[in-house]
Protein backbone atom coordinates (compact mmCIF):
# COMPACT_ATOMS: atom_id res chain seq x y z
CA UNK A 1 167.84 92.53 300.02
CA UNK A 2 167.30 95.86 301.75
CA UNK A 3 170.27 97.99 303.35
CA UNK A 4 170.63 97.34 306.94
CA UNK A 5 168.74 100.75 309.01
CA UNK A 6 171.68 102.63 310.88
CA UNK A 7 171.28 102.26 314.52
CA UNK A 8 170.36 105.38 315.71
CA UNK A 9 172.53 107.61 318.56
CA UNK A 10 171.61 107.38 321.74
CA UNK A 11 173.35 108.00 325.40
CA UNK A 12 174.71 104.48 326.09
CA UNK A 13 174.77 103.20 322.84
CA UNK A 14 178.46 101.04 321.87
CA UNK A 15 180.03 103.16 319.38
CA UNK A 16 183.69 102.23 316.80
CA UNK A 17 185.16 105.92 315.75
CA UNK A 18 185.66 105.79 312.28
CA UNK A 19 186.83 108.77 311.14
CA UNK A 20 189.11 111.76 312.61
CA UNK A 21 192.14 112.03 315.25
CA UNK A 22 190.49 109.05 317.38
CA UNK A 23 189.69 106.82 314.63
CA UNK A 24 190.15 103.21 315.63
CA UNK A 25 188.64 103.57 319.58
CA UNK A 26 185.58 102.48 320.40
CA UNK A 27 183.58 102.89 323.89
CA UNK A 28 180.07 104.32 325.14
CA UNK A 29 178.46 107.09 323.74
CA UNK A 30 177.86 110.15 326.29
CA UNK A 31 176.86 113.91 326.30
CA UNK A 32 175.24 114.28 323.03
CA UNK A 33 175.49 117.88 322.35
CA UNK A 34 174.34 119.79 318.83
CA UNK A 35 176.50 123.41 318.62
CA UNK A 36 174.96 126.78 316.74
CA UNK A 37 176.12 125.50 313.31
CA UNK A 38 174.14 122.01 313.51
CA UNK A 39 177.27 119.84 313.93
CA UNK A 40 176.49 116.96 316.56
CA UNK A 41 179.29 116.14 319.25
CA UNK A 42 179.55 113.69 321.85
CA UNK A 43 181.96 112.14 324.53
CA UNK A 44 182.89 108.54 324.13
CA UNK A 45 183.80 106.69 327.69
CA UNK A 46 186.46 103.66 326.65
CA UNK A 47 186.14 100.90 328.36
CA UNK A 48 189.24 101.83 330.46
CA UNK A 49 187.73 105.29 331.73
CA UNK A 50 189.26 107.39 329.31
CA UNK A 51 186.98 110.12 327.67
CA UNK A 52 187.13 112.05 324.55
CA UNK A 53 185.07 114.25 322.39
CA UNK A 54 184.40 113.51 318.70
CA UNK A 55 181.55 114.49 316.08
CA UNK A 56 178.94 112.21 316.07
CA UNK A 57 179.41 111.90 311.63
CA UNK A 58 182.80 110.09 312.95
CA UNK A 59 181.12 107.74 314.88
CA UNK A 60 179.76 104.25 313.35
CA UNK A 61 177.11 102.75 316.72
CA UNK A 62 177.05 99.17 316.99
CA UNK A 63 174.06 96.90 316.70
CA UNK A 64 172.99 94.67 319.73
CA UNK A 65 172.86 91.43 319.12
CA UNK A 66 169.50 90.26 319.65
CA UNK A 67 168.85 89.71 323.24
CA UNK A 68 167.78 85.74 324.23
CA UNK A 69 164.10 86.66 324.99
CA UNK A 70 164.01 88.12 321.18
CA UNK A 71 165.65 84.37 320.33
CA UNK A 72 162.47 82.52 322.25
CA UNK A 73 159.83 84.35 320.26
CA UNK A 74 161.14 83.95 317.33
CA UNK A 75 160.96 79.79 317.29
């Protein structure tokens, strides 16, 4: 059986934080910046509004479920 591929980072993607001071939120990826030293940081958007910034190595992005036209071709 072959590892699952991550999911890759994207504006908009669903995101769980799974390491650092917000670990345990979840929300919407945003603002996907890279600073001088190569670390990657975005903003996640909660579902309530709330924003925060975290390093993207913190962040674990959820997989879709497949949508229902993906379902239909595969019968």
């Amino acid at each position: 059986m072959e590892p699952a591929m991550p999911t890759k980072l994207a504006e908009g993607a669903k995101c769980d934080v799974i390491g650092g001071t917000h670990k345990g939120k979840s929300g919407v990826v945003r603002d996907i910046k890279t600073g001088k030293t190569g670390h990657v940081s975005i903003t996640v958007v909660e579902a309530g509004g709330e924003r925060f910034k975290t390093l993207a190595k913190n962040v674990s992005v959820k997989r879709e479920p497949a949508s229902t036209d993906e379902l239909s071709c595969r019968q």
